[in-house]
C-alpha atoms as a PDB file:
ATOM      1  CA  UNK A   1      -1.614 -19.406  -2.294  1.00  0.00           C
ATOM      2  CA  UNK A   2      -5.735 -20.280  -2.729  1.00  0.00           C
ATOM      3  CA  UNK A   3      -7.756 -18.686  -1.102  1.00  0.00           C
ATOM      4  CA  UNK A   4     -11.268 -20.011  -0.431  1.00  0.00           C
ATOM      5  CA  UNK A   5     -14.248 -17.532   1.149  1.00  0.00           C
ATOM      6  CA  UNK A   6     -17.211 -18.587   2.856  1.00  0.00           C
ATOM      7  CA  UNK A   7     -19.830 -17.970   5.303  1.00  0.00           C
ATOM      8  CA  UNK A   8     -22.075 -15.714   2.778  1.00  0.00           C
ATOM      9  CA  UNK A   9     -25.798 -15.921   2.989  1.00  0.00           C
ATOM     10  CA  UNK A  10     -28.703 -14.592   3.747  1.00  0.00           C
ATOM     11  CA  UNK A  11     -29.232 -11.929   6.181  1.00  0.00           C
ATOM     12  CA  UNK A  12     -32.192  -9.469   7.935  1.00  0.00           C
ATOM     13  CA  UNK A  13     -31.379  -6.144   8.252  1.00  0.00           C
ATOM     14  CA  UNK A  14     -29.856  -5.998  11.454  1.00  0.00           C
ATOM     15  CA  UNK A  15     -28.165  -9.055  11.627  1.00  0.00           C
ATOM     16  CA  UNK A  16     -24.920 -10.352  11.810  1.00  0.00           C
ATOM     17  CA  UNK A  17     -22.769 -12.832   9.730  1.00  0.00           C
ATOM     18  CA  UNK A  18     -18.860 -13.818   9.912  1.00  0.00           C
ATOM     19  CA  UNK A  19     -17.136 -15.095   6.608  1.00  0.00           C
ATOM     20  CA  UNK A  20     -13.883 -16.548   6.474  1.00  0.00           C
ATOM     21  CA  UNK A  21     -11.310 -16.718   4.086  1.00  0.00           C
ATOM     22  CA  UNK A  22      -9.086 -20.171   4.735  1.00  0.00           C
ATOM     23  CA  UNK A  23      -5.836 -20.438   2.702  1.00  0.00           C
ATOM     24  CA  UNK A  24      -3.637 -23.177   1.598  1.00  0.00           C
ATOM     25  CA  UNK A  25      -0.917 -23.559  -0.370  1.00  0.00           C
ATOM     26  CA  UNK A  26       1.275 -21.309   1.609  1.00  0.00           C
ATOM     27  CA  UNK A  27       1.229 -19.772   5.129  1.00  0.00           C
ATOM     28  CA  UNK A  28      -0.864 -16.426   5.147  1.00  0.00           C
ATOM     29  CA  UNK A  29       1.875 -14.797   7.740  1.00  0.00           C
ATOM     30  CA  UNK A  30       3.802 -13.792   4.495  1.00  0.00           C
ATOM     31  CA  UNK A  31       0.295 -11.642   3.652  1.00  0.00           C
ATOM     32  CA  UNK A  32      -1.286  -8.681   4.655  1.00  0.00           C
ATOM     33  CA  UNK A  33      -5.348  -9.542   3.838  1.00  0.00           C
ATOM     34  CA  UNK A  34      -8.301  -7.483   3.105  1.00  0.00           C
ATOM     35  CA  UNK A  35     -11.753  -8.220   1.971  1.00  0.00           C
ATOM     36  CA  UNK A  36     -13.305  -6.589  -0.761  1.00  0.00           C
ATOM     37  CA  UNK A  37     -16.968  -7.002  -2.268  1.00  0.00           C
ATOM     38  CA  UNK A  38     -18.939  -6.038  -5.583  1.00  0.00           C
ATOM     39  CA  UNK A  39     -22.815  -5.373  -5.665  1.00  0.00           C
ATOM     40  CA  UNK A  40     -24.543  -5.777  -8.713  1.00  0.00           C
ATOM     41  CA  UNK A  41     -24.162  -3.516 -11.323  1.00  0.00           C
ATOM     42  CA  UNK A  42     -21.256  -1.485  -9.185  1.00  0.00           C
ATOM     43  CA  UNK A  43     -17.370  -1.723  -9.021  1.00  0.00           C
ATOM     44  CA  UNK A  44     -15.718  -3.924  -7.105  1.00  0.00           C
ATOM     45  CA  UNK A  45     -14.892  -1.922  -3.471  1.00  0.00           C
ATOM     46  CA  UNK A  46     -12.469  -1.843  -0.707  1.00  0.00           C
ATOM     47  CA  UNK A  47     -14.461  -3.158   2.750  1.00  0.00           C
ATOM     48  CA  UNK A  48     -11.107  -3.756   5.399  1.00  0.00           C
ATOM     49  CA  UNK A  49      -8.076  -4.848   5.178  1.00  0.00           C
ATOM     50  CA  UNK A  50      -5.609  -6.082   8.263  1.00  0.00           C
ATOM     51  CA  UNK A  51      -1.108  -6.490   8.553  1.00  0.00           C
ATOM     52  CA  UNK A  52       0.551  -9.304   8.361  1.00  0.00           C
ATOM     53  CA  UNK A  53       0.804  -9.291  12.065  1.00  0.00           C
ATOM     54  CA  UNK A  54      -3.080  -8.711  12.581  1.00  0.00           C
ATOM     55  CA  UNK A  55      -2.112  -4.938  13.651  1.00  0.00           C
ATOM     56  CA  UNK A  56      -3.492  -1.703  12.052  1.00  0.00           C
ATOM     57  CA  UNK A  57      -6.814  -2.999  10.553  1.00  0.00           C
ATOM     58  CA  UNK A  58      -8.313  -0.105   8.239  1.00  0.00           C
ATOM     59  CA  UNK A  59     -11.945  -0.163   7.745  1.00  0.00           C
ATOM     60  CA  UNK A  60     -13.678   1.586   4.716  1.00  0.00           C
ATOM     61  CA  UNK A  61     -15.913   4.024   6.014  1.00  0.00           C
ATOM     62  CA  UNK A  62     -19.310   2.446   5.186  1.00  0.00           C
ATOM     63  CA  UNK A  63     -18.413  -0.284   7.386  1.00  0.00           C
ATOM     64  CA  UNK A  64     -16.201   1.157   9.892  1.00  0.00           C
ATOM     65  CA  UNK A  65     -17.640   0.671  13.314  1.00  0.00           C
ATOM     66  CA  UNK A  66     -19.906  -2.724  12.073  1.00  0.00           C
ATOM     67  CA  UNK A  67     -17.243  -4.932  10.807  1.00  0.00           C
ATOM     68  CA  UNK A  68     -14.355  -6.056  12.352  1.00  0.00           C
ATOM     69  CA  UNK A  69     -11.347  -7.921  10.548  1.00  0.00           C
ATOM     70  CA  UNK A  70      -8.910 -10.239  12.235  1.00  0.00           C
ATOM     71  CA  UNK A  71      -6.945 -12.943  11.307  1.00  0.00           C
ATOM     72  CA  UNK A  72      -5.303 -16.200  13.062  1.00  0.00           C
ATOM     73  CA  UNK A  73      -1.799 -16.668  11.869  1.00  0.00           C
ATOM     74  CA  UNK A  74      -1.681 -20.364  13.182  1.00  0.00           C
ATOM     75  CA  UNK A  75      -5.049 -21.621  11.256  1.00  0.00           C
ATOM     76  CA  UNK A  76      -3.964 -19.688   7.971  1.00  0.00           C
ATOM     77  CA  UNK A  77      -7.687 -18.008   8.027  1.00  0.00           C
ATOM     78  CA  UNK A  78      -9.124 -14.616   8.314  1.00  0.00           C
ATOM     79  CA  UNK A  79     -12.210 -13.720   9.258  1.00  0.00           C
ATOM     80  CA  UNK A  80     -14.808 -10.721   8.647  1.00  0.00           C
ATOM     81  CA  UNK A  81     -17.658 -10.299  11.597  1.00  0.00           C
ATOM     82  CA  UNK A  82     -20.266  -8.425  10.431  1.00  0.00           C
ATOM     83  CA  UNK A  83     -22.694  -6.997  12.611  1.00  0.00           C
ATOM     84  CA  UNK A  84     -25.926  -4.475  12.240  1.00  0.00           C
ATOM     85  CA  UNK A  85     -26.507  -5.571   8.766  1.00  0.00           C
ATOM     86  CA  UNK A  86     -27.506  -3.150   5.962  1.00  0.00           C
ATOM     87  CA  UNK A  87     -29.473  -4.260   2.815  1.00  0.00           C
ATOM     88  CA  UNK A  88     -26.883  -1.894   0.891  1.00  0.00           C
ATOM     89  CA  UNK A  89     -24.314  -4.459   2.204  1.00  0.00           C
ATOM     90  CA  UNK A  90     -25.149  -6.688  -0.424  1.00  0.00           C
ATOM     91  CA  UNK A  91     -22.528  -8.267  -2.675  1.00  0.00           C
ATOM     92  CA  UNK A  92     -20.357 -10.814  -3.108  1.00  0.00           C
ATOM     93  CA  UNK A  93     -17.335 -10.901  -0.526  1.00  0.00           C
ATOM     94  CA  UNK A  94     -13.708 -11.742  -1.603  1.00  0.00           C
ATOM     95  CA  UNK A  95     -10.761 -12.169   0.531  1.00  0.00           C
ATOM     96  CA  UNK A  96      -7.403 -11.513  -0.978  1.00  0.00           C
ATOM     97  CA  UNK A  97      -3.505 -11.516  -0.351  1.00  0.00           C
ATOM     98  CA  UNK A  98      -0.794  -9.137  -1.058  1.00  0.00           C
ATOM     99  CA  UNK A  99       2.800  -8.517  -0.435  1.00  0.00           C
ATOM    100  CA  UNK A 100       3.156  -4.614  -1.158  1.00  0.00           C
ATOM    101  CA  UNK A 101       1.205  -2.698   1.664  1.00  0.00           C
ATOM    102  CA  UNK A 102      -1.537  -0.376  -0.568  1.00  0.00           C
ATOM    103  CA  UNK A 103      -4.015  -2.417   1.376  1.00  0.00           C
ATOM    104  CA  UNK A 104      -7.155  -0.032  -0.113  1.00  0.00           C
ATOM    105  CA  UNK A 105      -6.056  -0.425  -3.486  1.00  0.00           C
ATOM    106  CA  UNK A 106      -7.003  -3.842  -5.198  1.00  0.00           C
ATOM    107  CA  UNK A 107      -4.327  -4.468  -7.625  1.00  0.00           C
ATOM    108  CA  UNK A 108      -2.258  -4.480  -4.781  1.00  0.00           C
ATOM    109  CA  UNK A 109      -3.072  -7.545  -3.757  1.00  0.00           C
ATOM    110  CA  UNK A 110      -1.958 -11.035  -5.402  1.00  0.00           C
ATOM    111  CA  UNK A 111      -4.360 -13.886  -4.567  1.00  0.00           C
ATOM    112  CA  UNK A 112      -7.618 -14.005  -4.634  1.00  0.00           C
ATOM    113  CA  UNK A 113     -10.487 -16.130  -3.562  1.00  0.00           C
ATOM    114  CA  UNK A 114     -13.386 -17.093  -5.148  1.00  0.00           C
ATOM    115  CA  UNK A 115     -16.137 -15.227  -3.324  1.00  0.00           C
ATOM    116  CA  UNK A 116     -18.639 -15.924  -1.195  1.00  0.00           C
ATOM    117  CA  UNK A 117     -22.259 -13.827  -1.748  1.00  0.00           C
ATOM    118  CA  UNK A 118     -24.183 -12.255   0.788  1.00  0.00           C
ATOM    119  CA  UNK A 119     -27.856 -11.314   0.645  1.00  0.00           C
ATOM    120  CA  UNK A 120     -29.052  -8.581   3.319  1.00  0.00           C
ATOM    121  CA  UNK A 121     -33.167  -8.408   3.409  1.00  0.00           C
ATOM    122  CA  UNK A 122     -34.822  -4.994   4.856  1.00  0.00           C
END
């Protein structure tokens, strides 16, 4: 499966922003998804991941209560609203798929797309 990201840009503090992650090559219902993202100079980091079903999203705590993760089964897309934008929320975003649940770990997952960078101004 490919995965493509987008929706990145750039943000005020305070802001909102929704990326998407649109697949092809195979129908994401086989998948459970998460999004991940990497500031400069810092390791790559778990932001929320969501089951093949769209049940049980898991949030990583830095995020949990300002992004929200879904997924639509029939468009083979998931999506990542963001809302009260932090400048620390900087990075670049990736979507991925995986088979084998570990959703917080990232070699758990499979596929992954290219990245899509978002810029947060204070």
């Amino acid at each position: 499966v490919q995965l493509q990201a987008f929706g990145g840009g750039l943000v005020q503090a305070g802001g909102y922003l929704r990326l998407s992650c649109a697949a092809s090559g195979s129908t994401l219902s086989r998948y459970f998804m998460g999004w991940f993202r990497q500031a400069p100079g810092k390791e790559r980091e778990f932001v929320a991941a969501i089951s093949w079903n769209g049940g049980n999203p898991i949030y990583a705590a830095s995020v949990k209560g300002r992004f929200t993760i879904a997924r639509d089964n029939a468009k083979n897309a998931v999506y990542l609203q963001m809302v009260s934008l932090k400048p620390e929320d900087t990075a670049v975003y990736y979507c991925a798929a995986g088979v084998t649940y570990i959703p917080t770990v990232s070699n758990a997952y499979t596929y992954w797309g290219q990245g899509t960078k978002l810029t947060v101004s204070s």
